[in-house]
Protein backbone atom coordinates (compact mmCIF):
# COMPACT_ATOMS: atom_id res chain seq x y z
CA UNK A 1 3.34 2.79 22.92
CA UNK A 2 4.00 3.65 19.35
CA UNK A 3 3.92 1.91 16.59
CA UNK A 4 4.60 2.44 12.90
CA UNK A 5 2.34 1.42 10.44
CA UNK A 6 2.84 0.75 6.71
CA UNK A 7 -0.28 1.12 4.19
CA UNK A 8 0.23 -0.50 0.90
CA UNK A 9 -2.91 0.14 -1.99
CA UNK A 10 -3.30 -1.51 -5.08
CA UNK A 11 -5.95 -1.79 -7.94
CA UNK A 12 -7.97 -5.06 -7.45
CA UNK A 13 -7.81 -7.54 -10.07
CA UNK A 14 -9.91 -6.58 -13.11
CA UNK A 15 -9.12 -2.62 -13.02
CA UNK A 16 -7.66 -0.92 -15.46
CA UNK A 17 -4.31 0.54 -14.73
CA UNK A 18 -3.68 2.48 -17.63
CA UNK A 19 -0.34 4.08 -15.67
CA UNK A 20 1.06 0.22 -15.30
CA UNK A 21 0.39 -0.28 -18.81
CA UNK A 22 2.48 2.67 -19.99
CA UNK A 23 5.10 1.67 -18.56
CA UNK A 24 5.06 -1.65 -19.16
CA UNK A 25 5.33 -0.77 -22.96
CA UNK A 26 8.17 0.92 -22.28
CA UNK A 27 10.39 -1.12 -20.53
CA UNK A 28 11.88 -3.22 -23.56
CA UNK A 29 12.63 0.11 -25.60
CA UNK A 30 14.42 0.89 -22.01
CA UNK A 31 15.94 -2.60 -21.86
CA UNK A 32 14.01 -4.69 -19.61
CA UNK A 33 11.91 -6.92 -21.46
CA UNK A 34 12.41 -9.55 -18.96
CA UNK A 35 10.02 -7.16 -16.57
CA UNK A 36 6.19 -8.20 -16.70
CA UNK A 37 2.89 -7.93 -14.65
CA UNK A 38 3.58 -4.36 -13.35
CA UNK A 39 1.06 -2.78 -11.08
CA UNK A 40 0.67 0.75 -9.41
CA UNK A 41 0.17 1.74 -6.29
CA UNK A 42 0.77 4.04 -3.31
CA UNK A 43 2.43 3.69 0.30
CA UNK A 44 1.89 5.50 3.17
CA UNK A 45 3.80 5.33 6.48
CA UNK A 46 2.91 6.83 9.48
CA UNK A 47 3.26 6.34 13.42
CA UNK A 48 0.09 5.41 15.75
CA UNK A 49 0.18 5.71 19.65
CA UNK A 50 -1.93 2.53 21.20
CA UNK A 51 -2.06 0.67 24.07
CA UNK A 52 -1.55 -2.13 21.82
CA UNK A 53 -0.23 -3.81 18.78
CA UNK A 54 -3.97 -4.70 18.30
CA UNK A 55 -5.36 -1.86 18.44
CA UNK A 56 -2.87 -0.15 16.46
CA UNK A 57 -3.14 -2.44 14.00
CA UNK A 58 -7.36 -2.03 14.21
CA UNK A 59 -6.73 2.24 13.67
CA UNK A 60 -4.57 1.58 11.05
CA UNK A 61 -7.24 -0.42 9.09
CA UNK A 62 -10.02 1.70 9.57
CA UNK A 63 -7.64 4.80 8.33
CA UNK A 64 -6.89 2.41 5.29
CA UNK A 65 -10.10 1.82 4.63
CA UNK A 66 -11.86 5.77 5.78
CA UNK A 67 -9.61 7.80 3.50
CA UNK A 68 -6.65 6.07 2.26
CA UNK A 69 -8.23 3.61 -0.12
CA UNK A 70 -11.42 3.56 -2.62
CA UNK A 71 -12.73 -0.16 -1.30
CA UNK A 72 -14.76 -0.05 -4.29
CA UNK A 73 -11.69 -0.32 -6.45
CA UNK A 74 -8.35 -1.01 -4.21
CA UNK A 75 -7.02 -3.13 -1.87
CA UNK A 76 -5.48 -2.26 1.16
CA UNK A 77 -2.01 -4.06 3.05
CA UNK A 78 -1.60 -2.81 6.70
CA UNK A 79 1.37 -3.97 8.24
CA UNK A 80 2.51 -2.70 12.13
CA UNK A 81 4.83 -2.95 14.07
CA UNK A 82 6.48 -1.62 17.57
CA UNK A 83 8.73 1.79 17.43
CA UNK A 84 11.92 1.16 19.20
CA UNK A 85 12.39 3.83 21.63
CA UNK A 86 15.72 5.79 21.16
């Protein structure tokens, strides 16, 4: 079977995100200063064949964790889920 996955990282609490920060000074020159507690991140999708949603879910995780995130510094969201066939 194959599933997508979804990886979302994010800075844990406590680290500096200097790219957040710019912005958020921005945003009531731009308009929005009803916008607060903006954080970075990145997403990566990408599709997994498993046997399983388990297992999918368990490869997913360990590529979060191998390469896609620094665990000293970010979190990591994995979310699966089954690829309808066409």
């Amino acid at each position: 079977m194959r599933f997508a996955a979804r990886v979302e990282v994010r800075l844990r609490p406590g680290i500096a995100d200097p790219e957040s920060a710019t912005i958020e000074r921005a945003l009531p020159a731009l308009g929005f200063d009803d916008v607060d507690k903006l954080a970075t991140g990145r997403s990566f999708r990408f599709e997994i064949e498993a046997d399983s949603e388990a297992r999918a879910r368990e490869r997913a995780e360990a590529l979060a964790t191998r390469l896609l995130a620094n665990p000293v510094m970010e979190d990591a969201a994995v979310s699966v889920s089954p690829v309808e066939s066409r």
